[in-house]
N, C-alpha and C. Protein backbone atom coordinates (compact mmCIF):
# COMPACT_ATOMS: atom_id res chain seq x y z
N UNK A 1 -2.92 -15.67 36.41
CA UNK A 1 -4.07 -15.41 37.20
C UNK A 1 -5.08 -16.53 37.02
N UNK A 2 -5.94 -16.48 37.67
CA UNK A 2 -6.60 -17.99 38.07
C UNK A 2 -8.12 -17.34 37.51
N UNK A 3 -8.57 -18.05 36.38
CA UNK A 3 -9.79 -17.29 35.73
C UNK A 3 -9.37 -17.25 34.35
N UNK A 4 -8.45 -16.73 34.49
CA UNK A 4 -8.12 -15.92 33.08
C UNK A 4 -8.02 -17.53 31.68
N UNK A 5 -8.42 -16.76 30.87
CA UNK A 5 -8.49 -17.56 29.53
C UNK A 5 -7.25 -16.89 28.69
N UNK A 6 -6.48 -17.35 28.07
CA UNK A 6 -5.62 -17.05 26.70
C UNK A 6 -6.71 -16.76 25.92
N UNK A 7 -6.51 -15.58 25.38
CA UNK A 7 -7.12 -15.41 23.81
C UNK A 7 -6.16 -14.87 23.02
N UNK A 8 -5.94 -15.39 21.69
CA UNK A 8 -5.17 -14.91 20.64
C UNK A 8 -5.45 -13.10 20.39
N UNK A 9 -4.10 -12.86 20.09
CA UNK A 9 -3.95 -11.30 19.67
C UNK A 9 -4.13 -10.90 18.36
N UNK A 10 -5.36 -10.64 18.24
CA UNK A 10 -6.27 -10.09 16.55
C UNK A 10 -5.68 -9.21 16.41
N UNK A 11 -4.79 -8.67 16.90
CA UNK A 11 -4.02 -7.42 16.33
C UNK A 11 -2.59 -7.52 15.16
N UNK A 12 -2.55 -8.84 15.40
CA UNK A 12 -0.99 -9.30 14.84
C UNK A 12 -1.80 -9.67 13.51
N UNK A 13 -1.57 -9.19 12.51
CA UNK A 13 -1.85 -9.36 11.09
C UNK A 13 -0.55 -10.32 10.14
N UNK A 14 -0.82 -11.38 9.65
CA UNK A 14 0.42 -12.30 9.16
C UNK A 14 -0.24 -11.54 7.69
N UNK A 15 0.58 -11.60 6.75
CA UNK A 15 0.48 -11.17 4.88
C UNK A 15 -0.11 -12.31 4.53
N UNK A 16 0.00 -13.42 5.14
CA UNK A 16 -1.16 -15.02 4.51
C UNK A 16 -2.04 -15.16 4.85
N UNK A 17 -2.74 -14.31 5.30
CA UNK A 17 -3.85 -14.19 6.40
C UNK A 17 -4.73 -14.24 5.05
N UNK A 18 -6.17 -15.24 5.17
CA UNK A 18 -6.83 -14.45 3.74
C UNK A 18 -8.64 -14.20 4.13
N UNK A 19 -9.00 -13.69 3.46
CA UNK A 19 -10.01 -13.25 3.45
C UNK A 19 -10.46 -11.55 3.53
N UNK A 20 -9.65 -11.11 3.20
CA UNK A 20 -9.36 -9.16 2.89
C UNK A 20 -10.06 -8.92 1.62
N UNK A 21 -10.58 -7.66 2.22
CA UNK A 21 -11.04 -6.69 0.88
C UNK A 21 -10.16 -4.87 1.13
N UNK A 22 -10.74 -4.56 0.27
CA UNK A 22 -9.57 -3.11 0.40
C UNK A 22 -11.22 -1.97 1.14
N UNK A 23 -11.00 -1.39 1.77
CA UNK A 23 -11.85 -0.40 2.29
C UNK A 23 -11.38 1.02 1.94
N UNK A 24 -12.31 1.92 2.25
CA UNK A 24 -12.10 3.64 1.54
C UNK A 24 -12.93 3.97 1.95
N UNK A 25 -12.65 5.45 2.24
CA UNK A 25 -13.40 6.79 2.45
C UNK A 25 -12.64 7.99 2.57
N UNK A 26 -13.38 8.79 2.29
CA UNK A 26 -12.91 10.33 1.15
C UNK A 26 -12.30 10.68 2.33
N UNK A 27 -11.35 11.81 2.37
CA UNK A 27 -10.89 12.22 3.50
C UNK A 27 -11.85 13.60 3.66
N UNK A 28 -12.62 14.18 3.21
CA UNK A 28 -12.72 15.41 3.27
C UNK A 28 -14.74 15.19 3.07
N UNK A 29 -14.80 14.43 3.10
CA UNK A 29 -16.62 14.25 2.54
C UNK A 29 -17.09 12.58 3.72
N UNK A 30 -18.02 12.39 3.46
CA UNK A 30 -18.90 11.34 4.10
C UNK A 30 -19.40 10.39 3.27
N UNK A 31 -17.89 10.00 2.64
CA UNK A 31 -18.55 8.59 1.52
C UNK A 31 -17.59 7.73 2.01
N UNK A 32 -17.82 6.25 1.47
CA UNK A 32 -17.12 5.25 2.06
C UNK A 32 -17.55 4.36 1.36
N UNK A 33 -16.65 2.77 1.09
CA UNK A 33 -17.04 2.10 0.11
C UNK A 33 -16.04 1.30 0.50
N UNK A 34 -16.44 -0.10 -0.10
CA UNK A 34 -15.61 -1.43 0.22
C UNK A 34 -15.56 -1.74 -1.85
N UNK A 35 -14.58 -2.58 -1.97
CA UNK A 35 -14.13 -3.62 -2.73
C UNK A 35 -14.51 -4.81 -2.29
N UNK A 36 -15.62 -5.65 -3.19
CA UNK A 36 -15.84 -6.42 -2.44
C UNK A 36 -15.48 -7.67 -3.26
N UNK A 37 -15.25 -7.22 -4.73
CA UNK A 37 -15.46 -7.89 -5.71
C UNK A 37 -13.91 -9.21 -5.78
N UNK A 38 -13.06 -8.62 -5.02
CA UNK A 38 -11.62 -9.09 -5.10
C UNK A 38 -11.60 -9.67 -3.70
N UNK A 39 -11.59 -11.03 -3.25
CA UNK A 39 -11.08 -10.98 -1.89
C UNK A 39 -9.24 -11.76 -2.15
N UNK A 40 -8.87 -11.24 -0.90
CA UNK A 40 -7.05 -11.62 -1.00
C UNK A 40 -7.02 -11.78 -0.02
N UNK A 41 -5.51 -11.78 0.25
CA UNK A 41 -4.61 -12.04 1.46
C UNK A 41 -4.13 -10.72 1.98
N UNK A 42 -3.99 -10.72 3.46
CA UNK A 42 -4.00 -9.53 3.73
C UNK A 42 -2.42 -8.87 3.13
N UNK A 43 -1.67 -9.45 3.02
CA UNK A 43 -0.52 -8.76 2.25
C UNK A 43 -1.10 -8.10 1.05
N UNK A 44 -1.68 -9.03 -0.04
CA UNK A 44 -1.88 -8.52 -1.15
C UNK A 44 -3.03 -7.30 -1.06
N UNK A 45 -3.84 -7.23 -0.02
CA UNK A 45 -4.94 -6.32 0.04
C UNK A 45 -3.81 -4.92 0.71
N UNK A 46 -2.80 -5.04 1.53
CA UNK A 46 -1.93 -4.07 1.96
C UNK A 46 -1.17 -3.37 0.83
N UNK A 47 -0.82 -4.43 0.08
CA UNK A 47 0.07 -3.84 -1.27
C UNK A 47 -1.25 -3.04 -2.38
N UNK A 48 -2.27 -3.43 -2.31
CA UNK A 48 -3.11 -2.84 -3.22
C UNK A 48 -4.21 -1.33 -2.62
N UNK A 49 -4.00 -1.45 -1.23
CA UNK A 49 -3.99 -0.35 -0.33
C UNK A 49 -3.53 0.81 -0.94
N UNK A 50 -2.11 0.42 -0.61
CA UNK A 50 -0.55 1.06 -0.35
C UNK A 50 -0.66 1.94 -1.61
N UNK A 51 -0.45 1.07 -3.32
CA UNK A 51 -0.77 2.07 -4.38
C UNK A 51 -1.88 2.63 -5.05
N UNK A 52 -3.29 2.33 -4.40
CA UNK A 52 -4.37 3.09 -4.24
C UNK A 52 -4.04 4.26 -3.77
N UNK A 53 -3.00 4.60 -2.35
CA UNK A 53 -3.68 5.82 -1.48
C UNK A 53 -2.23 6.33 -2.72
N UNK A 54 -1.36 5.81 -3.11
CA UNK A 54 -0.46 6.94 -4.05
C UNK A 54 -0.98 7.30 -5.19
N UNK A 55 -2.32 6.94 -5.59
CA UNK A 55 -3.07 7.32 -6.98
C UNK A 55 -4.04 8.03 -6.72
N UNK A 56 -4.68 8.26 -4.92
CA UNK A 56 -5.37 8.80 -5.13
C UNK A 56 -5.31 10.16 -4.01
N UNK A 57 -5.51 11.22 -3.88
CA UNK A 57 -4.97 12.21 -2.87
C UNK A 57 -6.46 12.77 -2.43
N UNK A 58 -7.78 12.48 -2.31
CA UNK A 58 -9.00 12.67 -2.25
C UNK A 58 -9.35 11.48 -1.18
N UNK A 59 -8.61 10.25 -1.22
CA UNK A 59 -9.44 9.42 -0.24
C UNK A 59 -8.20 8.35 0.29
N UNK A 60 -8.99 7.90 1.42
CA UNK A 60 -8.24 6.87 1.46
C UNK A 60 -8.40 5.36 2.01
N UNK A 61 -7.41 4.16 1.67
CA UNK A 61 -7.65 2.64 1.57
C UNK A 61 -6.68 2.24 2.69
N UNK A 62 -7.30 0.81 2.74
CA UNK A 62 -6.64 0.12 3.99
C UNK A 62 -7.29 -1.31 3.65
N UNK A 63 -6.80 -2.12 4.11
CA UNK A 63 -7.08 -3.62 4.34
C UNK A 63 -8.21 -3.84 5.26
N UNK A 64 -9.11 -4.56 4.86
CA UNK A 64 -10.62 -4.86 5.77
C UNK A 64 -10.35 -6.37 5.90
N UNK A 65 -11.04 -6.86 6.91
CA UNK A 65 -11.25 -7.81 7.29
C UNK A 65 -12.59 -8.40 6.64
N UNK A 66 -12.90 -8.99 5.83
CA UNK A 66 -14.18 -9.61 5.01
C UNK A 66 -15.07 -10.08 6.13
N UNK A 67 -14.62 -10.86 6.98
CA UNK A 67 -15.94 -11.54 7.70
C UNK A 67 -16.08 -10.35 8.97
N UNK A 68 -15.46 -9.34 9.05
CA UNK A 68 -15.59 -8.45 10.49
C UNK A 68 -16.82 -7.97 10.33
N UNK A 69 -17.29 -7.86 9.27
CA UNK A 69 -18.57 -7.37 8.95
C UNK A 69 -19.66 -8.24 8.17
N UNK A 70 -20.34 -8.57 8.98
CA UNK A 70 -21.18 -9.39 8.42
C UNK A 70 -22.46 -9.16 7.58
N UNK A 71 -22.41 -7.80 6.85
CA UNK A 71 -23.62 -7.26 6.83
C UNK A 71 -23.13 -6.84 5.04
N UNK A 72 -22.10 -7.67 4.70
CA UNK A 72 -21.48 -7.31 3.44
C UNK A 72 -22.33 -8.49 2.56
């Protein structure tokens, strides 16, 4: 189409990707909280996710994007 720009797909996450922190919030309450203290690669922030949510059955983690939020 005539206009149109390519923009890359932010959805495709590579494991070398870096600049990740691990994110959380309770499943059952209105708290929420970042790791801010560790930044990684998004693999290693996935793997440290991954055995967070098996240690913890009260909340849960995922891989953040560090700069998505600029207010950190």
């Amino acid at each position: 189409m005539a206009g149109m720009i390519p923009s890359p797909n932010t959805l495709i996450k590579k494991d070398d990707d870096a600049g990740y922190i691990v994110g959380w919030k309770k499943k059952y309450a209105f708290d929420a909280g970042k790791f801010t203290d560790e930044v990684m690669t998004y693999g290693e922030a996935k793997k440290k996710a991954a055995k967070l949510n098996a240690q913890h059955d009260d909340k849960v983690f995922w891989p953040e994007l560090l700069a998505a939020n600029p207010h950190l």
